[in-house]
N, C-alpha and C. Protein backbone atom coordinates (compact mmCIF):
# COMPACT_ATOMS: atom_id res chain seq x y z
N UNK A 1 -10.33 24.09 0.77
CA UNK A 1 -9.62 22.84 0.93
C UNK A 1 -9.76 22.04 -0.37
N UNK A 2 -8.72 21.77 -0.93
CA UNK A 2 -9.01 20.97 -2.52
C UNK A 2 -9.20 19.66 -1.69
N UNK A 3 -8.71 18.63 -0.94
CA UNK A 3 -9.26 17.18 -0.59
C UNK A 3 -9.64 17.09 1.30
N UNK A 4 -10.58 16.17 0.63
CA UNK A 4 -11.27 16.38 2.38
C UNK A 4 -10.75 14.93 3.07
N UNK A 5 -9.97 14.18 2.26
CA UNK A 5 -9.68 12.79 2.45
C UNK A 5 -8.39 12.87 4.11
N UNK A 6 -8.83 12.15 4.76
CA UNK A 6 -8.16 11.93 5.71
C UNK A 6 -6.89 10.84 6.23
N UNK A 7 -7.13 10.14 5.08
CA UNK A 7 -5.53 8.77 5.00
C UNK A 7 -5.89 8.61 3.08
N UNK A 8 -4.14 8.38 3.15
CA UNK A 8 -4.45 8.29 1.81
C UNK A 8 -3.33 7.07 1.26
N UNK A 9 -3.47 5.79 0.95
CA UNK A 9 -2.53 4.85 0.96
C UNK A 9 -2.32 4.59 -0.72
N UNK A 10 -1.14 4.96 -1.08
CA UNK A 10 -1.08 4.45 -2.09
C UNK A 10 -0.09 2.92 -2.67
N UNK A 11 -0.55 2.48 -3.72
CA UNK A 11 -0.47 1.22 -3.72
C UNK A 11 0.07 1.21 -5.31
N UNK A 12 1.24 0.04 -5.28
CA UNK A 12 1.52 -0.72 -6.42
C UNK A 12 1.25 -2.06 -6.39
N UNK A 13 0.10 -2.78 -7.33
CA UNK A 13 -0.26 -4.02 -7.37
C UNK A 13 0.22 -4.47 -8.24
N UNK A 14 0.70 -6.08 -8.26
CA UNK A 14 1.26 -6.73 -9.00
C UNK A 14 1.40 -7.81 -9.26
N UNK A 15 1.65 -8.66 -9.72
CA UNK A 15 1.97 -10.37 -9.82
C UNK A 15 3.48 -10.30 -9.06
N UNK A 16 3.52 -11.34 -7.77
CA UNK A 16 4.57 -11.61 -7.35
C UNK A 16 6.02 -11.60 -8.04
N UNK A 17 5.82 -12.60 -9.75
CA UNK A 17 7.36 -12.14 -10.42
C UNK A 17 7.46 -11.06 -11.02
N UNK A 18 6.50 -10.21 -10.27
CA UNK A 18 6.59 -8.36 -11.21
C UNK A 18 8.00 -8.13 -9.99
N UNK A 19 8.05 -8.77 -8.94
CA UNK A 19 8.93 -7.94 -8.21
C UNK A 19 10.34 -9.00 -8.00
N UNK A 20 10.37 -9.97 -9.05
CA UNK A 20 11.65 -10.72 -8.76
C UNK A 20 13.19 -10.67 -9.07
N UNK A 21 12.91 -9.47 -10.06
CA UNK A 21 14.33 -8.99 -10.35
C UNK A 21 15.20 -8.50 -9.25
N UNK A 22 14.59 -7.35 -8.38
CA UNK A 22 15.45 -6.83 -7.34
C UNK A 22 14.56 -6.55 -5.90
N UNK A 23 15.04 -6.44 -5.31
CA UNK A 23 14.51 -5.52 -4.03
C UNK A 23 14.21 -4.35 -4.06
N UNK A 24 13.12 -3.62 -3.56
CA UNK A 24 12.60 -2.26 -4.05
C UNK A 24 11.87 -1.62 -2.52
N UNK A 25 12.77 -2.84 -1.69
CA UNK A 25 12.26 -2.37 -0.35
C UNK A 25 12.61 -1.09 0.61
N UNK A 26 13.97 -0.58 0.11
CA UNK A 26 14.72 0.63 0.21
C UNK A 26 13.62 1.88 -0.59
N UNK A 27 13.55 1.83 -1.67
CA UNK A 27 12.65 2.47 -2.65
C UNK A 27 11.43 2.92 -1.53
N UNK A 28 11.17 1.85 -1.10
CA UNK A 28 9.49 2.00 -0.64
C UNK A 28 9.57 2.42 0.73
N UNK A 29 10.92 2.69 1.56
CA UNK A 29 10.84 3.22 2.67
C UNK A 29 11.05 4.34 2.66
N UNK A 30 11.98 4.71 1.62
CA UNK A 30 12.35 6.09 1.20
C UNK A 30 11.03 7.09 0.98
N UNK A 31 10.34 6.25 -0.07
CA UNK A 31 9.47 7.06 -0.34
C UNK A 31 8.78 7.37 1.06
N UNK A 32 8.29 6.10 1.78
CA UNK A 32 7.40 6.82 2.88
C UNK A 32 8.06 7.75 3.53
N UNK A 33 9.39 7.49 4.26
CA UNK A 33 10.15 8.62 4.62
C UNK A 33 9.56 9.96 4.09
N UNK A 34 10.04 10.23 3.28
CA UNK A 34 9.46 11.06 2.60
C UNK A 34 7.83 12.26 2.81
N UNK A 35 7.12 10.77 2.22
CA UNK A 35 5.92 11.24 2.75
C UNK A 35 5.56 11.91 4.17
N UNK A 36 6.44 10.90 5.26
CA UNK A 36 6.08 11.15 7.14
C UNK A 36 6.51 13.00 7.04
N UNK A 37 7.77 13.44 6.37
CA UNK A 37 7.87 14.40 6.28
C UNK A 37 7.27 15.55 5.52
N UNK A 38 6.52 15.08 4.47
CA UNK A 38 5.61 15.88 3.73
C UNK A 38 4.38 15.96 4.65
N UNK A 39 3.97 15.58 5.26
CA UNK A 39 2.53 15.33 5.97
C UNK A 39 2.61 15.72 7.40
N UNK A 40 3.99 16.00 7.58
CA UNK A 40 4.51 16.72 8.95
C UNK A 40 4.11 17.92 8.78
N UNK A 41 4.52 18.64 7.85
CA UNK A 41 4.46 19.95 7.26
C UNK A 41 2.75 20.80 7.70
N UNK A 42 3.37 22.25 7.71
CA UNK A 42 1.66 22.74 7.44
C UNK A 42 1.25 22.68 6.28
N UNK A 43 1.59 21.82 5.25
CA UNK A 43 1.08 21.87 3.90
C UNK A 43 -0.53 20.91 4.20
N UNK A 44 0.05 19.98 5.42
CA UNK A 44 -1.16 18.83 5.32
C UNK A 44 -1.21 18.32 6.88
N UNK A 45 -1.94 18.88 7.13
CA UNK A 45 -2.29 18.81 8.98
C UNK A 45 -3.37 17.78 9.11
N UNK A 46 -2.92 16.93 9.86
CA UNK A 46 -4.14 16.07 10.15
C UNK A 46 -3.91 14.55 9.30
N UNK A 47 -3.48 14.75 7.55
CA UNK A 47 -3.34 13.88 6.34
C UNK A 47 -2.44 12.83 6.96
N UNK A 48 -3.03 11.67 7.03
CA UNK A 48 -2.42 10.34 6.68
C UNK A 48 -1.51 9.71 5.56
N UNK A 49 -0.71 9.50 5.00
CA UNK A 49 -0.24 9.11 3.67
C UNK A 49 0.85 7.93 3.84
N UNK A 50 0.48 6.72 2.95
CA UNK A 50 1.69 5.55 3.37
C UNK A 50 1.55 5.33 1.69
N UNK A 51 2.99 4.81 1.29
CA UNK A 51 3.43 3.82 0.24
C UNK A 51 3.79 2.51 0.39
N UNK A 52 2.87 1.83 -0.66
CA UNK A 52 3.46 0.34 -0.67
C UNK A 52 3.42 -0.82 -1.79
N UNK A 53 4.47 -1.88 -1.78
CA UNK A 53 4.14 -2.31 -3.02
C UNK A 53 3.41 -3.64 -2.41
N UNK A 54 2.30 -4.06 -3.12
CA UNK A 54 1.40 -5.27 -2.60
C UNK A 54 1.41 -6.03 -3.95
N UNK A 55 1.39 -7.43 -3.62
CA UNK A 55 1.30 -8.56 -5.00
C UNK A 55 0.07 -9.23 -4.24
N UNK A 56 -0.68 -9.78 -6.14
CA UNK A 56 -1.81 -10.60 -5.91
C UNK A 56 -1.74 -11.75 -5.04
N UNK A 57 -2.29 -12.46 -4.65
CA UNK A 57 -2.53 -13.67 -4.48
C UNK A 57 -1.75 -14.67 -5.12
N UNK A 58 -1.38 -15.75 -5.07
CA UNK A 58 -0.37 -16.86 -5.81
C UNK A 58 -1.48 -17.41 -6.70
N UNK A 59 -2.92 -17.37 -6.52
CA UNK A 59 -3.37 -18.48 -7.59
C UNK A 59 -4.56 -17.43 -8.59
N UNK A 60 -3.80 -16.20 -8.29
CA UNK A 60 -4.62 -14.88 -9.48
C UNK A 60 -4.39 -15.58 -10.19
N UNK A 61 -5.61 -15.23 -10.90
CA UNK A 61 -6.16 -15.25 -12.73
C UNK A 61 -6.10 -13.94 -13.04
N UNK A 62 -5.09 -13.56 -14.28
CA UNK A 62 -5.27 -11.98 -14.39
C UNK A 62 -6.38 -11.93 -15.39
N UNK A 63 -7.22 -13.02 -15.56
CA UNK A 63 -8.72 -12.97 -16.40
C UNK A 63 -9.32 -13.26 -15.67
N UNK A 64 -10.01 -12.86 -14.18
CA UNK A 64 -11.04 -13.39 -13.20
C UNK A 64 -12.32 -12.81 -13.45
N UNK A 65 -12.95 -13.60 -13.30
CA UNK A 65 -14.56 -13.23 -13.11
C UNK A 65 -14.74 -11.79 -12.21
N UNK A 66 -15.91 -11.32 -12.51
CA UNK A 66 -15.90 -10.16 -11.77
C UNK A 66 -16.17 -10.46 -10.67
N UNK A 67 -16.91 -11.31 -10.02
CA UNK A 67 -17.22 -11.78 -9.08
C UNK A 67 -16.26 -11.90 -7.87
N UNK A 68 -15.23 -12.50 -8.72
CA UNK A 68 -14.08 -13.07 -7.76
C UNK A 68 -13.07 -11.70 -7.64
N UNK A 69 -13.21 -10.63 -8.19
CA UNK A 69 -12.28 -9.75 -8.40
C UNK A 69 -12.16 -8.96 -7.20
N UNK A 70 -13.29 -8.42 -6.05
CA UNK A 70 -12.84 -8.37 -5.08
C UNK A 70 -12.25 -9.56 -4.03
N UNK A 71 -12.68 -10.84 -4.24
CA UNK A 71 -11.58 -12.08 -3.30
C UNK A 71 -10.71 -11.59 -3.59
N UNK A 72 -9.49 -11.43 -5.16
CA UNK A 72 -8.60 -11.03 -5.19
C UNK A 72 -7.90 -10.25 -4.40
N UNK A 73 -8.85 -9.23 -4.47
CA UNK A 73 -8.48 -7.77 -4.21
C UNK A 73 -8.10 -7.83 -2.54
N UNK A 74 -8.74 -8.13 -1.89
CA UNK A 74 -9.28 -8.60 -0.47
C UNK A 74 -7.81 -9.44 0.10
N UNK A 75 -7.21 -10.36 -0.96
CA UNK A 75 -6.28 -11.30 -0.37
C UNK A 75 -4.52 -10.56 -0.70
N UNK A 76 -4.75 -9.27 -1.35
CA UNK A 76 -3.72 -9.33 -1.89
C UNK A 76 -2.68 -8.89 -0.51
N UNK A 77 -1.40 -8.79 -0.26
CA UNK A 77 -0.75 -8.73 0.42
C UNK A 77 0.70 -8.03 0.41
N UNK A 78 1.35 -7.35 1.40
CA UNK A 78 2.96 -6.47 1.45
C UNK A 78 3.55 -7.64 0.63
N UNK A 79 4.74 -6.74 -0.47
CA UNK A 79 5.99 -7.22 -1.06
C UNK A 79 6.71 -7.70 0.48
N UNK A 80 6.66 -6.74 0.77
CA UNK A 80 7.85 -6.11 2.00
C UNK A 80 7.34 -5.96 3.27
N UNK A 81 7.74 -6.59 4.25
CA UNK A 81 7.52 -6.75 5.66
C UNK A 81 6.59 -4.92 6.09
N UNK A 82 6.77 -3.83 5.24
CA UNK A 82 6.39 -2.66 5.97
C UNK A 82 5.18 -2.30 6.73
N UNK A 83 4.76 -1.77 7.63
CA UNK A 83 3.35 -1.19 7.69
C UNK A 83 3.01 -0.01 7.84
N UNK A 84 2.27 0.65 7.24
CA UNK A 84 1.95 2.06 7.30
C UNK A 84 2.23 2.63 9.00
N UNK A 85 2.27 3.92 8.78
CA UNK A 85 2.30 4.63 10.16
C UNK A 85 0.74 4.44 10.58
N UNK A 86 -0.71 4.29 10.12
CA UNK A 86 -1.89 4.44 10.13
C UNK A 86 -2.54 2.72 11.12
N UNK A 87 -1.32 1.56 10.22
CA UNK A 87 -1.49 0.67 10.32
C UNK A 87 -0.81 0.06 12.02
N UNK A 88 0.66 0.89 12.03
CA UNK A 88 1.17 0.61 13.55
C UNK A 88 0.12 1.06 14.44
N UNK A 89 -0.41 2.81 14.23
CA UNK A 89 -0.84 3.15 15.06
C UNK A 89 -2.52 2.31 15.33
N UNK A 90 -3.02 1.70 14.42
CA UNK A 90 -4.15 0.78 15.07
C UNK A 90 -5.36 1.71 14.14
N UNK A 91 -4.91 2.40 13.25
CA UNK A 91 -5.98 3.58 12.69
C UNK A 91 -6.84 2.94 11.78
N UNK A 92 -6.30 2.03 10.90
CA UNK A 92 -6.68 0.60 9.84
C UNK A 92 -6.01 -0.38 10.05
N UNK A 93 -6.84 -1.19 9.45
CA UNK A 93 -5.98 -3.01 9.29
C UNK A 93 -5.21 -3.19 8.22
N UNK A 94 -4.43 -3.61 8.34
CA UNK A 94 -3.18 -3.93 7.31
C UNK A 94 -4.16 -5.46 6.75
N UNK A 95 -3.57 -5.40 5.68
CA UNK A 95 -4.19 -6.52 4.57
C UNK A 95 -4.14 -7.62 4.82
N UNK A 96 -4.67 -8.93 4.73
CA UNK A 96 -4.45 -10.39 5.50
C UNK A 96 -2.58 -10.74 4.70
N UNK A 97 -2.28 -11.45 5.36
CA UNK A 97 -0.97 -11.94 4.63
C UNK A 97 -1.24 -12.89 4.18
């Protein structure tokens, strides 16, 4: 078995006007789409996998103390209304909004 990992969420973090040009909410369903069907497969039995794009906090410092760098991390929140399949089903908590 090359990974023993059992959910695997991947993430684009960002400053809120990283995402003000367009909507990328199509993008990010697609992709999971995607994924629900890759992870259907016998390639990956059992594997969890969600995409999503999440922005910092409104009052990030992209120079924060280390200290504060998990608060950051901790507050950051969905671009986009989505929630993982992991997250409907009650498997993890979706991020505070």
């Amino acid at each position: 078995m090359l990974l023993s990992a059992l959910e695997i969420g991947l993430r684009v973090l960002a400053p809120s006007e990283s995402y003000s040009q367009g909507s990328l909410a199509l993008f990010e369903s697609e992709v999971n789409r995607g994924l629900k069907a890759l992870m259907t497969t016998e390639a990956a039995p059992g594997l969890l996998m969600d995409f999503r794009f999440e922005k910092f906090p409104a009052d990030f410092d992209p120079m924060p103390k280390l200290d504060s760098l998990c608060d950051v991390m901790r507050r950051r929140s969905p671009v986009y209304s989505f929630s993982s399949p992991q997250e409907q089903s009650g498997q993890i908590e979706s991020p505070p909004q």
